[in-house]
Protein backbone atom coordinates (compact mmCIF):
# COMPACT_ATOMS: atom_id res chain seq x y z
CA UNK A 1 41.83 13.95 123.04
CA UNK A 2 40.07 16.85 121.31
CA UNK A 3 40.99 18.98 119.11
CA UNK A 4 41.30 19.38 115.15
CA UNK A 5 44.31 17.94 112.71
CA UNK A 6 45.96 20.08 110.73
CA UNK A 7 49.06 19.85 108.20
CA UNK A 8 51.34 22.29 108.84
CA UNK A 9 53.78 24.34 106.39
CA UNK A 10 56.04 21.09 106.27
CA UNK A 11 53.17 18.44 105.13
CA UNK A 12 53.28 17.08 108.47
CA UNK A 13 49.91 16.48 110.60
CA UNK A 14 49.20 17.67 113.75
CA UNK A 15 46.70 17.94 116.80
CA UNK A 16 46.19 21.39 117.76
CA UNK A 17 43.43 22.73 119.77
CA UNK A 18 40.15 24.74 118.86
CA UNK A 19 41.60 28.45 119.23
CA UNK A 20 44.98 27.09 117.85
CA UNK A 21 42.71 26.39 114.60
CA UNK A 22 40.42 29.10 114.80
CA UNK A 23 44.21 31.34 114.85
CA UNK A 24 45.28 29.03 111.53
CA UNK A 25 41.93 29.90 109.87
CA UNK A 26 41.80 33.42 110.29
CA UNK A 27 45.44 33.75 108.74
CA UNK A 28 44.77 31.59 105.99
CA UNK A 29 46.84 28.95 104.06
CA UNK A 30 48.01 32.22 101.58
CA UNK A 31 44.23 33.73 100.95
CA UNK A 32 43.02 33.84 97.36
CA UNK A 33 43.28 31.13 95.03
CA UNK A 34 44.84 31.26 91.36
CA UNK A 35 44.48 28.67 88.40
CA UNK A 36 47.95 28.10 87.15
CA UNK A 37 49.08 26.84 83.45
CA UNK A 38 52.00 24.40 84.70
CA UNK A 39 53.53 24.69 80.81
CA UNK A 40 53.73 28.07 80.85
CA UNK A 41 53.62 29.17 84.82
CA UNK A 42 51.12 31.33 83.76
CA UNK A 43 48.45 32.38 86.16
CA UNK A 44 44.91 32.61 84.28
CA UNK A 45 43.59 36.16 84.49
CA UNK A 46 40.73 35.77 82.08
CA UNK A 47 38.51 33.34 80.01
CA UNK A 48 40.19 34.59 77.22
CA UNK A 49 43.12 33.38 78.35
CA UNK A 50 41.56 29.98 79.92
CA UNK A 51 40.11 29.54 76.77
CA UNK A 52 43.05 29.78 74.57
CA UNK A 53 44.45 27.09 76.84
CA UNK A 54 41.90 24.40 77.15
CA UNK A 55 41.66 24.71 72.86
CA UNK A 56 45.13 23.80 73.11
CA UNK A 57 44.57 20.71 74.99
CA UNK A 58 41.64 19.47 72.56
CA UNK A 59 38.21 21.30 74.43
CA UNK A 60 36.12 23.04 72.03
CA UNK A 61 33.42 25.53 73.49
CA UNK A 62 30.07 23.55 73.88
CA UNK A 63 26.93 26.27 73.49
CA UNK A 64 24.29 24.16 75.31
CA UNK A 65 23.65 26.97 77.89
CA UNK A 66 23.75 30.65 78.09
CA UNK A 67 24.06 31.34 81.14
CA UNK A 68 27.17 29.17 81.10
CA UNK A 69 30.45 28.91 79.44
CA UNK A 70 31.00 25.20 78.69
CA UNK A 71 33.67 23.51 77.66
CA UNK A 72 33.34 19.95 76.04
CA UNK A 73 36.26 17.21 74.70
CA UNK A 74 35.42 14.62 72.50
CA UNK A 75 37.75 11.85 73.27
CA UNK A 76 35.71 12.01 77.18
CA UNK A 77 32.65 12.64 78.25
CA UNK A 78 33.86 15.65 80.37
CA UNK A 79 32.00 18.99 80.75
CA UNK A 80 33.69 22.26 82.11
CA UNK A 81 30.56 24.40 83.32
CA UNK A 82 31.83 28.34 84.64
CA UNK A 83 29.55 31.17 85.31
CA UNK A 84 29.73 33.50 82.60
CA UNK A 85 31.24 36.25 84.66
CA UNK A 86 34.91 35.57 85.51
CA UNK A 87 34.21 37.10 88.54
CA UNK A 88 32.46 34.32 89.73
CA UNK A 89 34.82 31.95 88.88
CA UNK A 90 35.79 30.40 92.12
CA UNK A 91 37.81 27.59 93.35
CA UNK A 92 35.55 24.64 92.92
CA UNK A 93 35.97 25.50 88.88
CA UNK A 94 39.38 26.08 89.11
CA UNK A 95 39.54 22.16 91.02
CA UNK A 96 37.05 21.11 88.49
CA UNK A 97 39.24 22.21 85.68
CA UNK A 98 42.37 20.91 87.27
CA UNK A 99 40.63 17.32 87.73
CA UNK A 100 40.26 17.57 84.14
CA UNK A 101 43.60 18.41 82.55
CA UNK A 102 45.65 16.81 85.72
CA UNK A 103 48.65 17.82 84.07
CA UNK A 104 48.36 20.85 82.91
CA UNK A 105 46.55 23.33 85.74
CA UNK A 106 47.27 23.93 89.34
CA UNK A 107 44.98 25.57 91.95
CA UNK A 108 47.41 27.84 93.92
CA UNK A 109 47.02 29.81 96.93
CA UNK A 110 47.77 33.66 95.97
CA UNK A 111 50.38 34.83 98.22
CA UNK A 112 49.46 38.64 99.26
């Protein structure tokens, strides 16, 4: 039995062959990724915005770095680290974030 799992649109799991993948990966799961505020539905389009948020939930902007925009909380020992051009901001910050504040962000796929 070869082949790769995959879940499907339904949350279900299921065996599917190599060009049955390779077909599943070139469509996508939705493309581009979006950080979501859950309170607000909003959909964070800037630092400016991500920032407002996160001071919100208790982060304060930690200066340790320039080449970095970090974001520190004092009741954890949590760091947020993003490049300091949103457009670099990719999905491993947006999950990094999220991990962070499990109830307030969502990583979404951007539906195009």
């Amino acid at each position: 039995m070869s082949g790769v799992w995959v879940f499907n649109q339904n949350g279900v799991m299921k065996l599917v062959d190599g060009v049955e993948a390779m077909e599943g990966c070139r469509q996508g799961s939705g493309g581009r990724k979006v950080l979501v505020y859950t309170a607000s539905n909003e959909i964070i389009t800037s630092y400016a915005v991500l920032e407002r948020k996160l001071y919100s939930l208790g982060w304060e902007r930690y200066y340790d770095d320039p080449d970095l925009l970090q974001f520190h909380k004092h009741s954890t020992i949590d760091l947020i680290s993003l490049p300091m051009d949103f457009n670099r901001f990719k999905s491993m910050h947006m999950y990094d974030i999220v991990v962070k504040n499990k109830h307030s962000f969502e990583v979404r796929d951007m539906m195009m």
